[in-house]
N, C-alpha and C. Protein backbone atom coordinates (compact mmCIF):
# COMPACT_ATOMS: atom_id res chain seq x y z
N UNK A 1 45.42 80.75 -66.40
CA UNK A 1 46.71 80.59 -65.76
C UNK A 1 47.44 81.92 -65.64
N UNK A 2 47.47 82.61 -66.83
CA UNK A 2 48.24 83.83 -66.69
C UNK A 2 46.88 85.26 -65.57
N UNK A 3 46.16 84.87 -66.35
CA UNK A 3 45.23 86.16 -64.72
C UNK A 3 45.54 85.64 -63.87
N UNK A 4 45.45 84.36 -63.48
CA UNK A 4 45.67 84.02 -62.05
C UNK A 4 47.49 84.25 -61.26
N UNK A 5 48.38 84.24 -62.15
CA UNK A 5 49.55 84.67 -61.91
C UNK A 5 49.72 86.20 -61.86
N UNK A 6 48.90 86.70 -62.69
CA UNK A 6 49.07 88.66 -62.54
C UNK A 6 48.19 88.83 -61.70
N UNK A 7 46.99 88.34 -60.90
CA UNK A 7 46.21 88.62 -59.62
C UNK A 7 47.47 88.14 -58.61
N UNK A 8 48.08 87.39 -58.61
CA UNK A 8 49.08 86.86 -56.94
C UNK A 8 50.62 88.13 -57.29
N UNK A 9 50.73 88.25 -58.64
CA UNK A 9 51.64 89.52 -58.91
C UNK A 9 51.58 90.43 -58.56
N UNK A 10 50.13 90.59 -58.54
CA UNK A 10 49.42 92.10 -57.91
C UNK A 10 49.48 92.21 -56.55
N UNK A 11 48.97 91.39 -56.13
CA UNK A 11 48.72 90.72 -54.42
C UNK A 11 50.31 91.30 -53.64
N UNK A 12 50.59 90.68 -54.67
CA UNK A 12 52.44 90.24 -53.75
C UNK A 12 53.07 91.68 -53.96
N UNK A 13 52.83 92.31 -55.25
CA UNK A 13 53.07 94.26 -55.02
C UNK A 13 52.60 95.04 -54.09
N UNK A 14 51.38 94.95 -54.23
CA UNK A 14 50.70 95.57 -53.23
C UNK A 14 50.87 95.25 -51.69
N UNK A 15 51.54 93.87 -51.03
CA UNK A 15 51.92 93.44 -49.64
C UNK A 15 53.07 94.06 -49.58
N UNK A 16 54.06 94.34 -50.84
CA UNK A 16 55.43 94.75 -50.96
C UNK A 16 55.22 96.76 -50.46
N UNK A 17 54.27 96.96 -51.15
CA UNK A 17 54.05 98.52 -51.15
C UNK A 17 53.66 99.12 -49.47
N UNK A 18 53.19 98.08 -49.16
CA UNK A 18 52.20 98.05 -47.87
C UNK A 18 53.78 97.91 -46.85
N UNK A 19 54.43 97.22 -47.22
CA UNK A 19 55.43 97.18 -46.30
C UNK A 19 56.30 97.98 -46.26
N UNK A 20 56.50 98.20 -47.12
CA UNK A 20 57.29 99.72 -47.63
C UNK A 20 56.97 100.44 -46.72
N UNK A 21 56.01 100.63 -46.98
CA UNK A 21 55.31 102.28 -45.84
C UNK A 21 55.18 101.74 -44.47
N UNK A 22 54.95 100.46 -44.33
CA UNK A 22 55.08 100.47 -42.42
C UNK A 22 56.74 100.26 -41.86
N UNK A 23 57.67 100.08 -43.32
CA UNK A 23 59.01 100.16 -42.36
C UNK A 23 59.55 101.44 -42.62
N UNK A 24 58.99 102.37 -43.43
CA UNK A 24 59.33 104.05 -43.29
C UNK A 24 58.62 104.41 -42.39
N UNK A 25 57.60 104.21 -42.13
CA UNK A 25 57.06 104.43 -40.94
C UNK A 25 57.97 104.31 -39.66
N UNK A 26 58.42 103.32 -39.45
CA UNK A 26 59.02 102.78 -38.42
C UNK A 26 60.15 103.15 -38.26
N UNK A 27 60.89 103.48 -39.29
CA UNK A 27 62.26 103.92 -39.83
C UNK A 27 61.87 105.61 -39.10
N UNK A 28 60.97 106.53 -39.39
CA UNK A 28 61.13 107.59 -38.94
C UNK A 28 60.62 107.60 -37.65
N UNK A 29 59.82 106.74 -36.91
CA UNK A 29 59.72 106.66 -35.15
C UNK A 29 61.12 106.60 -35.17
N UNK A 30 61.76 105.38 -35.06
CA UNK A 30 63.13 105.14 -34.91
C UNK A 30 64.29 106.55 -34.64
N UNK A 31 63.99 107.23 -35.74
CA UNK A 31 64.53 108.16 -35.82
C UNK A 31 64.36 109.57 -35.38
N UNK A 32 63.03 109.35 -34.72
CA UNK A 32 62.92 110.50 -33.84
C UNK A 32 62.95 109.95 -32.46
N UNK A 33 63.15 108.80 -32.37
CA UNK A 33 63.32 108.44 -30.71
C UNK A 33 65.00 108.23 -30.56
N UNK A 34 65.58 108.03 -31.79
CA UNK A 34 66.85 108.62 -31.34
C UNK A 34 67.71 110.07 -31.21
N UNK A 35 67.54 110.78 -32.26
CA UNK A 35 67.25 112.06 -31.97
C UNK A 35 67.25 112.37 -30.45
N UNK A 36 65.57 111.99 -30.02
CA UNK A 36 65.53 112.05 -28.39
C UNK A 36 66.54 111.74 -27.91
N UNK A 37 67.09 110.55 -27.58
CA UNK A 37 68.10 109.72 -26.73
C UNK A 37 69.33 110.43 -27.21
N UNK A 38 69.56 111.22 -28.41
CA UNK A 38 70.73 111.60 -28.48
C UNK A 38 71.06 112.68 -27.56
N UNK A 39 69.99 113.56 -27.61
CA UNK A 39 69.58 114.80 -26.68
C UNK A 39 69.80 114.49 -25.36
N UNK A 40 69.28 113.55 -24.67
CA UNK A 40 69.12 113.39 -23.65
C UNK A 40 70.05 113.07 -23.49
N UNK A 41 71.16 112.18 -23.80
CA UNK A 41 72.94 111.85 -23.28
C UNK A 41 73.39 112.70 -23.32
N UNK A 42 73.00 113.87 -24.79
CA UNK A 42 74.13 115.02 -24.16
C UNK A 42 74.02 115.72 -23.17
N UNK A 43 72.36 115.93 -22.60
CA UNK A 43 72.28 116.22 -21.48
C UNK A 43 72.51 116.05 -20.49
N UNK A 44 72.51 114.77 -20.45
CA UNK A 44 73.20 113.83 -18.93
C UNK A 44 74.67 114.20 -18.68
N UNK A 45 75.76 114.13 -20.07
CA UNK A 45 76.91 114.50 -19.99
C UNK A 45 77.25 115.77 -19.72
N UNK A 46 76.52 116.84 -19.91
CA UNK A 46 76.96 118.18 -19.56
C UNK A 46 76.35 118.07 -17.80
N UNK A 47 75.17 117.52 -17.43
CA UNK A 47 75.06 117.95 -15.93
C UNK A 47 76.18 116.92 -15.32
N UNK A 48 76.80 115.40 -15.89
CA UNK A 48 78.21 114.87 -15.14
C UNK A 48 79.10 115.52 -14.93
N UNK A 49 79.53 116.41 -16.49
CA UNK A 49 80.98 116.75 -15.91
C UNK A 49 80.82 118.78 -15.12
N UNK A 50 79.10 118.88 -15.03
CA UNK A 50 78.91 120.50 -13.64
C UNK A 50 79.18 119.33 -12.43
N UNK A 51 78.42 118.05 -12.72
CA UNK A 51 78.46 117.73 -10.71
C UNK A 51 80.09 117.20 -10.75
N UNK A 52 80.65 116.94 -11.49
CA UNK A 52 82.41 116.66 -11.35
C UNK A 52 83.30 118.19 -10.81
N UNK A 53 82.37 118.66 -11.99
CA UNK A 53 83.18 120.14 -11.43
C UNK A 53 83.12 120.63 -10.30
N UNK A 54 81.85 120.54 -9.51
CA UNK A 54 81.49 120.78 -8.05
C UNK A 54 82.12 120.19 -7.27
N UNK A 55 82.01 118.67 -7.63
CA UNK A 55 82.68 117.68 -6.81
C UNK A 55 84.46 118.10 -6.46
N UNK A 56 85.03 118.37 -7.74
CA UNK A 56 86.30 118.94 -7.63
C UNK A 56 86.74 120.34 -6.83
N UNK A 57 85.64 120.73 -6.86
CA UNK A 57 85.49 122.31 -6.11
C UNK A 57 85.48 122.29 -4.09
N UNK A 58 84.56 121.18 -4.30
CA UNK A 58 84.01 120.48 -3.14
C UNK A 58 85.90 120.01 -2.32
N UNK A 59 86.14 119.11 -3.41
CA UNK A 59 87.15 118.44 -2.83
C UNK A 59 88.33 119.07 -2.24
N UNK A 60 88.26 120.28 -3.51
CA UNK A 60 89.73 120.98 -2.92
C UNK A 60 89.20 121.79 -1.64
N UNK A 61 88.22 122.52 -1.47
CA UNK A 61 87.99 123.17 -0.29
C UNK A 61 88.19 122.19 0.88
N UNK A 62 87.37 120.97 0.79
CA UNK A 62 87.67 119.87 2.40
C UNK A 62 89.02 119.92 2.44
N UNK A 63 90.15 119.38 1.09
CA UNK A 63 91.61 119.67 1.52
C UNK A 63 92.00 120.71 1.89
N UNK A 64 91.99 122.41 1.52
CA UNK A 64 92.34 123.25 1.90
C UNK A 64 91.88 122.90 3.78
N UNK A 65 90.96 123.27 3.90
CA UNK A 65 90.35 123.04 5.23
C UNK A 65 91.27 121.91 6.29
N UNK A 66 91.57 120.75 5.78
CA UNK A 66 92.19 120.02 6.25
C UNK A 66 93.36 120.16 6.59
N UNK A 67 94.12 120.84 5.39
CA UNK A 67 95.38 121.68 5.65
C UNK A 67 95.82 122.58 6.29
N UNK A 68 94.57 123.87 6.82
CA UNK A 68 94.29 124.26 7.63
C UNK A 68 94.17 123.58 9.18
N UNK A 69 93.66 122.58 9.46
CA UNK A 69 93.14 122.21 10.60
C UNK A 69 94.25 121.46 11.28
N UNK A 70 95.38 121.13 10.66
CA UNK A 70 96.19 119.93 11.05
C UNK A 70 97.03 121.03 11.60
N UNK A 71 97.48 122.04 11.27
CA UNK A 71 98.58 122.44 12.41
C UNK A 71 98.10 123.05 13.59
N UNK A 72 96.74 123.63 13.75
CA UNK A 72 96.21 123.79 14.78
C UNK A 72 96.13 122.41 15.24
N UNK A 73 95.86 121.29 15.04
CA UNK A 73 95.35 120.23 15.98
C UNK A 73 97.22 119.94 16.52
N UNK A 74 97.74 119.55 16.02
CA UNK A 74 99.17 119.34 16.20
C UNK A 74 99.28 119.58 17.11
């Protein structure tokens, strides 16, 4: 009775140990695929607010231009 309880003791450590290491495992994918994704948003956010900045650059020139064009058309 008692070997047969320290063999399923053993069993059940060893499934415990085994799991251990496939959720550190998983725990450090995890953590290098966020890492990635962290990288990559900040990247996305620095090329939003160059094409905002352009866009703003963009915008004021069509207004200048526009401002320009209206008293000649007048």
């Amino acid at each position: 009775m008692i070997e047969s309880s320290l063999s399923k003791l053993e069993q059940l450590v060893s499934d415990l140990v085994q799991q251990k290491q496939e959720l550190l495992d998983a725990n450090e994918q995890l953590n290098t695929e966020l890492a990635q994704a962290r990288d990559e948003n900040e990247s996305l956010q620095l090329t939003l607010m160059e094409q905002e900045e352009k866009q703003g650059a963009t915008a004021a020139r069509i207004q200048a231009l526009v401002e320009r064009a209206s008293p000649v058309s007048a």
